[in-house]
Protein backbone atom coordinates (compact mmCIF):
# COMPACT_ATOMS: atom_id res chain seq x y z
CA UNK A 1 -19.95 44.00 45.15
CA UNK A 2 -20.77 46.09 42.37
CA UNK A 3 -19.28 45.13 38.86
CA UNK A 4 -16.96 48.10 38.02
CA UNK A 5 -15.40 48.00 41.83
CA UNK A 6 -14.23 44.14 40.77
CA UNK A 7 -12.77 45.54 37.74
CA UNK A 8 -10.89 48.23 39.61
CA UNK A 9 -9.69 45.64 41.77
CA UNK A 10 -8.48 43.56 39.07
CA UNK A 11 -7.00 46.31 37.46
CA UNK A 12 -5.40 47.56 39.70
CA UNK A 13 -3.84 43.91 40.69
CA UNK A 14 -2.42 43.96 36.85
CA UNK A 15 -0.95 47.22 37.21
CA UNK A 16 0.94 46.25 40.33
CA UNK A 17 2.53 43.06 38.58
CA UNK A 18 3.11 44.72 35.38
CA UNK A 19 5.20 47.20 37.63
CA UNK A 20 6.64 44.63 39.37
CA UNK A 21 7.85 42.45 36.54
CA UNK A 22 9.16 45.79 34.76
CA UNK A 23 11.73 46.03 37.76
CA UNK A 24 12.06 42.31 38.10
CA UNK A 25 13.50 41.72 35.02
CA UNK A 26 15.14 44.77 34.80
CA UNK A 27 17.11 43.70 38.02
CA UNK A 28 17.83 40.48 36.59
CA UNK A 29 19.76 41.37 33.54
CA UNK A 30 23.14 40.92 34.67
CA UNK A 31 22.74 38.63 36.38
CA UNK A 32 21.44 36.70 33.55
CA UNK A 33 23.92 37.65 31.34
CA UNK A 34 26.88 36.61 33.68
CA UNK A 35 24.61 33.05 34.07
CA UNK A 36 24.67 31.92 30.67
CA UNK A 37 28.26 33.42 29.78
CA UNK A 38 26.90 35.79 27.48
CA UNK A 39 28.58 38.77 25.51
CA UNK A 40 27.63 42.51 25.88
CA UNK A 41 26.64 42.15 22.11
CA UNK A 42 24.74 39.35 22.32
CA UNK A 43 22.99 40.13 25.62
CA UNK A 44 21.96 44.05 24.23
CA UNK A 45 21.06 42.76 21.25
CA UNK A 46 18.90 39.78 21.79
CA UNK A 47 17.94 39.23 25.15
CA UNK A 48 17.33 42.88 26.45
CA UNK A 49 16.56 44.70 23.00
CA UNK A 50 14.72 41.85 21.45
CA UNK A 51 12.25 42.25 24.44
CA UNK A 52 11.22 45.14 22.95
CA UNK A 53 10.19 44.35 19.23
CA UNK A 54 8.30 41.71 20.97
CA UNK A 55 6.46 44.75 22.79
CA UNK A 56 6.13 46.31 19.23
CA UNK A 57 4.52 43.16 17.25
CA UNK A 58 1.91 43.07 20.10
CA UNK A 59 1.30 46.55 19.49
CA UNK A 60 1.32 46.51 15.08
CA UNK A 61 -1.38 43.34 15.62
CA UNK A 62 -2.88 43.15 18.34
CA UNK A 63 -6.09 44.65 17.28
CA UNK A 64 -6.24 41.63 14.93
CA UNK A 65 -7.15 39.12 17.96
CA UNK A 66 -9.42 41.67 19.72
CA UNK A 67 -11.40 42.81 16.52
CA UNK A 68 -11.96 38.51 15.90
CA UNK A 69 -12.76 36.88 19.51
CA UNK A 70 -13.66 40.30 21.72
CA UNK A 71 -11.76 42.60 24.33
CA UNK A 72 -12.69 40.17 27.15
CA UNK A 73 -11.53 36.76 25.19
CA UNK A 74 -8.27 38.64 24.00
CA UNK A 75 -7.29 39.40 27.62
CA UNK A 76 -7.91 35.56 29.13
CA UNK A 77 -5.41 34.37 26.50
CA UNK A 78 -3.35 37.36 27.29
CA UNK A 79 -3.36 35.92 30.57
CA UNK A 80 -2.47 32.33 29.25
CA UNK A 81 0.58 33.87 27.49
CA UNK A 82 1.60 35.37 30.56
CA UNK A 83 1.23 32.45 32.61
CA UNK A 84 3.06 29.89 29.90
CA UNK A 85 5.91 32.70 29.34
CA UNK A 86 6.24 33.47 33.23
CA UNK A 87 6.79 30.02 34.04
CA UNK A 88 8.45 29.08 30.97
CA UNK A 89 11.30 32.20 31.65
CA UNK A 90 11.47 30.93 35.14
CA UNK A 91 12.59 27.56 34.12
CA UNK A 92 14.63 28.90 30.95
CA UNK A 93 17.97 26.42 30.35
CA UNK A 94 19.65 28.74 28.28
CA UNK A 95 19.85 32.28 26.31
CA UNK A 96 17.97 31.37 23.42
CA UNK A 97 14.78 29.97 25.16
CA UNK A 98 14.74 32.15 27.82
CA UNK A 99 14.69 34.86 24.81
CA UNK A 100 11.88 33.13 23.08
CA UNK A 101 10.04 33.39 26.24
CA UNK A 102 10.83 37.17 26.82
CA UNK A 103 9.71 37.94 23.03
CA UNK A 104 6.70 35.80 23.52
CA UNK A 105 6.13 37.29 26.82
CA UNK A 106 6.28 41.20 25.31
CA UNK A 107 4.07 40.66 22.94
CA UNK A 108 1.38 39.82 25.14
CA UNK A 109 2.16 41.98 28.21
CA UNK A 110 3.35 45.28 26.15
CA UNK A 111 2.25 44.74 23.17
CA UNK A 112 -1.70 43.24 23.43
CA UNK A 113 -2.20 43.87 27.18
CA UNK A 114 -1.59 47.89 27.81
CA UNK A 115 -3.82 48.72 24.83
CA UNK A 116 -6.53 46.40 25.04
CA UNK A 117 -7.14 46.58 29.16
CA UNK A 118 -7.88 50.13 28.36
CA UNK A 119 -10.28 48.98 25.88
CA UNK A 120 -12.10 46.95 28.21
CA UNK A 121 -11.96 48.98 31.08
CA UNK A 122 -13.78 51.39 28.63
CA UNK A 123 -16.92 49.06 28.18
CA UNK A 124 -17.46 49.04 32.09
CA UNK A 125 -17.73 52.96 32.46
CA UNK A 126 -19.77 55.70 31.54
CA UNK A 127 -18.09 59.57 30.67
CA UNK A 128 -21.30 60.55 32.63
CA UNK A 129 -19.75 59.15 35.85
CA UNK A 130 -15.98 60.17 34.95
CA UNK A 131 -15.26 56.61 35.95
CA UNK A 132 -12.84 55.71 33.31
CA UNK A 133 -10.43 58.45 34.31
CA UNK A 134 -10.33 56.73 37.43
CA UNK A 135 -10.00 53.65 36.62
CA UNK A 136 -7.16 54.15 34.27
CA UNK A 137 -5.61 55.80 37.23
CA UNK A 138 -5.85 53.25 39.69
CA UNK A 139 -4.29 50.94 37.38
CA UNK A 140 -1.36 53.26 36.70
CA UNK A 141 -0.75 53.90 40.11
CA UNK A 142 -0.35 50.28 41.08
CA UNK A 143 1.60 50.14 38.22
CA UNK A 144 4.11 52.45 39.94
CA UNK A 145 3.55 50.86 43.34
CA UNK A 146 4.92 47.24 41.76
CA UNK A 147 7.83 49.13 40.83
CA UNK A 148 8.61 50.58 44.21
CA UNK A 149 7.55 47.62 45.77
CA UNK A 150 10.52 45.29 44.36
């Protein structure tokens, strides 16, 4: 099988679970909130809001891993984070962790993930071909095929 069709394929397998984790947790959220007790203040504020300046640190810095270990070694540990953060939110014993976890988990997934699979996506294609539109498109639309699949 030819190199950039495996890529596609893994692409496209990220974009459906970062679709489906999108809706996942977004379903969760009261859920979790009536779980652990928590108050509208203190759920907005750090559990679902939070969530998001962990999307923005991974965004402000994460050129910073890329630019010292390589597009290819930045995404593996992306994929550790997401792997330690999935299974760590999964087995969460209270707010705080579980929000730990979330933050931690943003950072990678937001944050590093959306900007640098682009990246090295981009060192697979050629704009002779027109492959990188494509690609990019693929993974977008299984990115809103994880979100209709929940």
């Amino acid at each position: 099988m030819n190199k950039l069709y495996r890529i596609a394929i893994i692409a496209a397998l990220a974009g459906f679970l970062f679709g489906f984790d999108t809706v996942v947790i977004s379903g969760a959220d009261q859920q979790l909130q009536a779980l652990w007790g928590m108050s509208d203040l203190f759920h907005g504020t750090f559990i679902m809001a939070m969530a998001l300046w962990g999307t923005v640190i991974g965004a402000l810095f994460g050129g910073f891993p890329t630019d010292y270990f390589g597009r290819k070694n930045t995404l593996i540990g992306i994929g550790v984070l997401y792997f330690i953060s999935a299974l760590g939110s999964g087995l969460a014993t209270g707010p705080y962790l579980f929000f730990f976890l979330q933050v931690y988990w943003r950072i990678g997934r937001w944050g590093l993930y959306d900007c640098r699979s682009n990246l090295y996506s981009r060192s697979f294609t050629s704009r002779a071909t027109g492959s990188f539109g494509r690609l990019v498109s693929i993974q977008y639309c299984f990115w809103n095929f994880g979100c209709l699949f929940v």
